[in-house]
Protein backbone atom coordinates (compact mmCIF):
# COMPACT_ATOMS: atom_id res chain seq x y z
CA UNK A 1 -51.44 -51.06 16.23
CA UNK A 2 -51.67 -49.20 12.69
CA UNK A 3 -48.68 -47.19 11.33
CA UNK A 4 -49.32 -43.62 11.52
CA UNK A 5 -49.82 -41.72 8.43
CA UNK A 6 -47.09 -39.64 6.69
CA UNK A 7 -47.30 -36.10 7.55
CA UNK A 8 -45.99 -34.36 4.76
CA UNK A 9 -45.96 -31.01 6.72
CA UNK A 10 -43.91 -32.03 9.74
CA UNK A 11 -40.35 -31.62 8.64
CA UNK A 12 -40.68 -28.06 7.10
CA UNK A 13 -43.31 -27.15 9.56
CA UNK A 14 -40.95 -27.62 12.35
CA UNK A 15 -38.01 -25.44 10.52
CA UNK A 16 -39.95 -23.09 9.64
CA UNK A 17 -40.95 -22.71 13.52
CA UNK A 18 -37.55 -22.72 14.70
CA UNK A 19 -36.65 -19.98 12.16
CA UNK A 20 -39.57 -17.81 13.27
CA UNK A 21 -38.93 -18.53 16.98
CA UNK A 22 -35.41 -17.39 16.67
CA UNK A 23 -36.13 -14.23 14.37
CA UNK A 24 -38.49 -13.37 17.00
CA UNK A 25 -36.04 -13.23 19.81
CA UNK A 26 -33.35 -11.60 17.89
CA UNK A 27 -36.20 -8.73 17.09
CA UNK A 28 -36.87 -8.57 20.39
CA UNK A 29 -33.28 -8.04 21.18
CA UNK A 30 -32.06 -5.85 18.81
CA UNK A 31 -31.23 -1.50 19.21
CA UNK A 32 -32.49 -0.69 15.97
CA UNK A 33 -30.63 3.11 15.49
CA UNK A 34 -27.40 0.20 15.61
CA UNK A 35 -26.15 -1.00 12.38
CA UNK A 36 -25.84 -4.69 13.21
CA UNK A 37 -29.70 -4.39 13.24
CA UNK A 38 -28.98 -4.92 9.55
CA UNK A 39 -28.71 -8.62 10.44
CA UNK A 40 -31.85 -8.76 11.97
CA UNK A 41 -33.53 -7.19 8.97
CA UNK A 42 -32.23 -9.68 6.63
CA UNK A 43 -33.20 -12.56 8.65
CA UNK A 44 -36.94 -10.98 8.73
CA UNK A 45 -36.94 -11.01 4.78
CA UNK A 46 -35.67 -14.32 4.57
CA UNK A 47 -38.20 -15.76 6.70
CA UNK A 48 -40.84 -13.93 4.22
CA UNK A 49 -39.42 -15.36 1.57
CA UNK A 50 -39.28 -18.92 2.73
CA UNK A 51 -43.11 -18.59 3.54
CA UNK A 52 -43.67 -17.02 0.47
CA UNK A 53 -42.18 -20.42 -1.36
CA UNK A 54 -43.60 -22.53 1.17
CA UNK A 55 -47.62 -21.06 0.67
CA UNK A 56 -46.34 -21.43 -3.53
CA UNK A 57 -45.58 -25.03 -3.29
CA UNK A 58 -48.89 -25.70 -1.34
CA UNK A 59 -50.91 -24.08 -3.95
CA UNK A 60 -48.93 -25.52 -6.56
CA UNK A 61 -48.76 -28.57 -5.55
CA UNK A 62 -51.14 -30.07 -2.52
CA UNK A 63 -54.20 -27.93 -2.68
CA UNK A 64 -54.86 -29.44 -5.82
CA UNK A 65 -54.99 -32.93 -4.77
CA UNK A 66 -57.67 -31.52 -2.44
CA UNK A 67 -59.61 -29.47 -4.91
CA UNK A 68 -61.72 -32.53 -6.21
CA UNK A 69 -62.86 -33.75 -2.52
CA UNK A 70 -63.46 -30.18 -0.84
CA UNK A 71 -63.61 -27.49 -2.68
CA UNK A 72 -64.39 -25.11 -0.11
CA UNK A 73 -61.30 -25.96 2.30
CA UNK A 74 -59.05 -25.57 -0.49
CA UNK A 75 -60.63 -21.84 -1.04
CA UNK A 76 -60.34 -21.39 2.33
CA UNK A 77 -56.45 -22.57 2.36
CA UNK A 78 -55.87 -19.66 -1.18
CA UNK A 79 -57.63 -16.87 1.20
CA UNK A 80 -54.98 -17.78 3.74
CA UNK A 81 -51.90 -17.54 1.33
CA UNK A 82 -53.42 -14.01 0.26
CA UNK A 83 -53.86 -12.56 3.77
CA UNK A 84 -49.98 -14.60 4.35
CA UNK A 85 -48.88 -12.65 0.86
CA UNK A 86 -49.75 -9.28 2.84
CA UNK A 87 -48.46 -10.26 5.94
CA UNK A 88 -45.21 -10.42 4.05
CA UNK A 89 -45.50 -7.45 1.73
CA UNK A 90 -46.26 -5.46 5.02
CA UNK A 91 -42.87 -6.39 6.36
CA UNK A 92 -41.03 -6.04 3.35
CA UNK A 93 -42.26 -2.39 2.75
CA UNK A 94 -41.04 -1.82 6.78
CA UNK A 95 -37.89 -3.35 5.88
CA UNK A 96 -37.31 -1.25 3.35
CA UNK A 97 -37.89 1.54 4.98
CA UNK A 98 -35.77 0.48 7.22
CA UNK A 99 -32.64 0.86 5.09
CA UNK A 100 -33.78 4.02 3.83
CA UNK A 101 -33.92 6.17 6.96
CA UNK A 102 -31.72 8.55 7.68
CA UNK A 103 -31.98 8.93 11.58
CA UNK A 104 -31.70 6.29 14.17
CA UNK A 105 -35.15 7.98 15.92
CA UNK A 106 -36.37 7.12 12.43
CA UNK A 107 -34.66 3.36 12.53
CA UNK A 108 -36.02 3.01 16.40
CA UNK A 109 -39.58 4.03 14.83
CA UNK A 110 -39.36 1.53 12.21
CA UNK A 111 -37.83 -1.14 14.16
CA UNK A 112 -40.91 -1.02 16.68
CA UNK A 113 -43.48 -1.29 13.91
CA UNK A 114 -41.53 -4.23 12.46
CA UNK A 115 -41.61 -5.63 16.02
CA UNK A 116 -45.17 -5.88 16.23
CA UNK A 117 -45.63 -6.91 12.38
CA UNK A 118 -43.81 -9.48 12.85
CA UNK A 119 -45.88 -10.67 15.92
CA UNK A 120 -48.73 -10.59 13.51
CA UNK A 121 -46.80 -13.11 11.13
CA UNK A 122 -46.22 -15.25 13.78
CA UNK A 123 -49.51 -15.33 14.87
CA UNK A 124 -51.10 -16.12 11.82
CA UNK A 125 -48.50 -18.35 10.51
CA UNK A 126 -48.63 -20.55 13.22
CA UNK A 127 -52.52 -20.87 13.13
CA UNK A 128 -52.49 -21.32 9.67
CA UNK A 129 -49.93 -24.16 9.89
CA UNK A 130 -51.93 -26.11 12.42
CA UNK A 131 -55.05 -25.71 9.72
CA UNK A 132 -52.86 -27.42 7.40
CA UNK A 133 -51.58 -30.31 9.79
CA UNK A 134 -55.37 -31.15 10.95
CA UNK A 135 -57.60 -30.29 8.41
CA UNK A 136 -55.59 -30.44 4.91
CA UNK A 137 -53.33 -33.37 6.23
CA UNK A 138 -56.91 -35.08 6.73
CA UNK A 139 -57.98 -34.52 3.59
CA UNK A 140 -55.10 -35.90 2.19
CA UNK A 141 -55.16 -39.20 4.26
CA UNK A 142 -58.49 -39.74 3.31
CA UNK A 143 -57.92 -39.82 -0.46
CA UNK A 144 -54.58 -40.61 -1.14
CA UNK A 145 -51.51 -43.10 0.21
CA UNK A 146 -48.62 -42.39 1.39
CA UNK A 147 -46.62 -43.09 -1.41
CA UNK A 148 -48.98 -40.64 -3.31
CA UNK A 149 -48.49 -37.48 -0.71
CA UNK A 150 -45.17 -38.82 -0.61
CA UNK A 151 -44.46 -38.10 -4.43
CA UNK A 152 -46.09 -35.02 -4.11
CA UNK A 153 -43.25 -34.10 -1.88
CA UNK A 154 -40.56 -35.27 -3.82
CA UNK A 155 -42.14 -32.66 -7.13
CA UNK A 156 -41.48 -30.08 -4.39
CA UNK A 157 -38.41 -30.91 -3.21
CA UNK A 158 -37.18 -30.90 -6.76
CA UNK A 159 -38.39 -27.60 -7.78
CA UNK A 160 -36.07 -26.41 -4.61
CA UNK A 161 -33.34 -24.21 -5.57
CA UNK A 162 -30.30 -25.78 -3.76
CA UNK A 163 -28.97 -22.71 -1.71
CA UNK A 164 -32.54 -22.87 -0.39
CA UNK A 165 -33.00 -26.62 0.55
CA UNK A 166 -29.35 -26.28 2.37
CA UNK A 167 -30.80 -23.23 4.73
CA UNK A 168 -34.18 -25.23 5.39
CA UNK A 169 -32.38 -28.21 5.63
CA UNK A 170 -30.09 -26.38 8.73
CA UNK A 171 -33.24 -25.19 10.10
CA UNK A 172 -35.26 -28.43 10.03
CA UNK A 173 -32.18 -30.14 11.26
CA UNK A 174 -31.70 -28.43 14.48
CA UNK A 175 -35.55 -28.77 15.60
CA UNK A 176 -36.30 -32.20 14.72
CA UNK A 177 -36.01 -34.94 16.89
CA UNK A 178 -33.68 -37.60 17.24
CA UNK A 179 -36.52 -40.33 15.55
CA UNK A 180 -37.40 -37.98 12.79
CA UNK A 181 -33.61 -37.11 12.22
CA UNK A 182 -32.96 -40.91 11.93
CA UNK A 183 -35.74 -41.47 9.47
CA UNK A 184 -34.70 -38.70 7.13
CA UNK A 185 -31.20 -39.44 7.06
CA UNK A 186 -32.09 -42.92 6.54
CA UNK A 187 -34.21 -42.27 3.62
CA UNK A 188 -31.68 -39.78 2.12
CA UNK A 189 -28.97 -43.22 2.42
CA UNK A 190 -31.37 -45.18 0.54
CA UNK A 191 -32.51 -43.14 -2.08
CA UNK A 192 -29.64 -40.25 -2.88
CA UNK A 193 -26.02 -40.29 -3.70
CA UNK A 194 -23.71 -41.09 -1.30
CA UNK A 195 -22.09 -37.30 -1.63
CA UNK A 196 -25.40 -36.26 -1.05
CA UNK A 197 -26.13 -38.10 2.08
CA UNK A 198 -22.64 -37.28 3.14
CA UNK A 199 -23.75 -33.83 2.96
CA UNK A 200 -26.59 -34.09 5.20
CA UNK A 201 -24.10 -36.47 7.48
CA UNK A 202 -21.86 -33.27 7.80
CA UNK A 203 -24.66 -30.86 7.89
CA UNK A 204 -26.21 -33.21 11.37
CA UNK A 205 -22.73 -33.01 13.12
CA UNK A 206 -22.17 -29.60 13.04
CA UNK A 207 -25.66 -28.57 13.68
CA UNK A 208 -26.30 -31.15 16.72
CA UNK A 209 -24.78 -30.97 20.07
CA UNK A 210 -22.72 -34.27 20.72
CA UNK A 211 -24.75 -36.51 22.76
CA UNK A 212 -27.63 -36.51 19.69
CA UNK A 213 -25.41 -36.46 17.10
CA UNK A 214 -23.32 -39.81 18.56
CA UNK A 215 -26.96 -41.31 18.81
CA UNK A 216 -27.88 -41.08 15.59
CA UNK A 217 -24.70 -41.97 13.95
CA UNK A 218 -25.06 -45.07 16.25
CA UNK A 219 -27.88 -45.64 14.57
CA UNK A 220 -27.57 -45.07 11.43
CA UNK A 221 -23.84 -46.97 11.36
CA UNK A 222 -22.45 -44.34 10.59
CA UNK A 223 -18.39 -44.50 12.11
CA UNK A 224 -17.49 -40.62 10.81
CA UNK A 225 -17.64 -37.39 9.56
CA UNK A 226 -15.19 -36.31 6.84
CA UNK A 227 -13.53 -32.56 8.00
């Protein structure tokens, strides 16, 4: 049986998911004359913003290890960021108009157009995201190795601000699997500093209900958590 093919998408695919799923609900949820819809608003830009870097490090990075082989899919791939770029900009102009009313009929108003906006986001953003994990991910495994995509990663994971990588981390870590969870922590072991991984240790326990998190430490060797 061959080993299956790195899927450089995967891990921030799945947080990004998770962060949409529960900003969704929370909309859903939320009286918007109250507030404590305030919350909900900032959660709806930071979700814009986080697909905003995502789509940058894609064209920054990936689509142009694709250019060369297929031209046309990468085009294809920019057109999506634009019509994502809008997407956003629509929600960040409702957003803002948000904080700016002065009634809560207005705030209600608003609240119900961000509702459905942010359906649209979704919608997109999760078709757009499959695109990538079928057809660009092919691409990618045709042409390159895994150490290749791999280092392509690791130039994005750099250019990370770290208050940014410690929210996506918390996001990717509390919809990945137990496997996946293993393998990244394991990887972080081998190839950060130890107050690094210890970071990531901490940031597993407190994220993961018991049961998974004893699993993985079990697996990993790991006997505890500092406080």
């Amino acid at each position: 049986m061959s080993q299956p093919r790195y899927n450089v998408f995967n891990q921030i695919h799945k947080g990004l998911r998770a962060l949409m799923y529960d900003t969704a609900k929370n909309i859903q949820q939320m009286d918007f004359e109250q507030p404590n819809a305030s919350e909900v608003i900032d959660q709806v830009l930071l979700v814009v913003d986080l697909f905003d870097e995502h789509a940058h490090h894609e064209d920054t990075h990936i689509l142009p290890m694709v250019v060369a082989h297929n031209a046309a899919l990468v085009d294809s791939f920019e057109k999506d960021h634009e019509l994502d770029h809008k997407l956003s900009e629509d929600l960040r102009s409702l957003c803002a108009s948000w904080k700016n009313a002065t009634s809560d009929m207005e705030r209600m108003k608003i609240g119900q157009g961000i509702f459905y906006a942010f359906n649209e986001f979704i919608g997109f953003n999760l078709y757009h995201m499959n695109r990538e994990e079928h057809e660009l991910l092919l691409t990618l495994w045709q042409h390159y190795t895994d150490e290749e995509i791999l280092a392509a990663q690791q130039a994005i994971i750099q250019s990370i601000p770290p208050e940014t990588m410690m929210i996506e981390s918390r996001w990717m870590m509390s919809t990945l699997n137990n496997l996946e969870i293993i393998g990244w922590l394991g990887a972080i072991k081998a190839n950060a500093p130890e107050e690094i991984f210890m970071g990531y240790v901490k940031l597993a326990a407190e994220t993961l209900s018991e049961k998974r998190w004893n699993t993985i430490a079990n697996a990993l060797k790991i006997e505890q958590v500092a406080a």
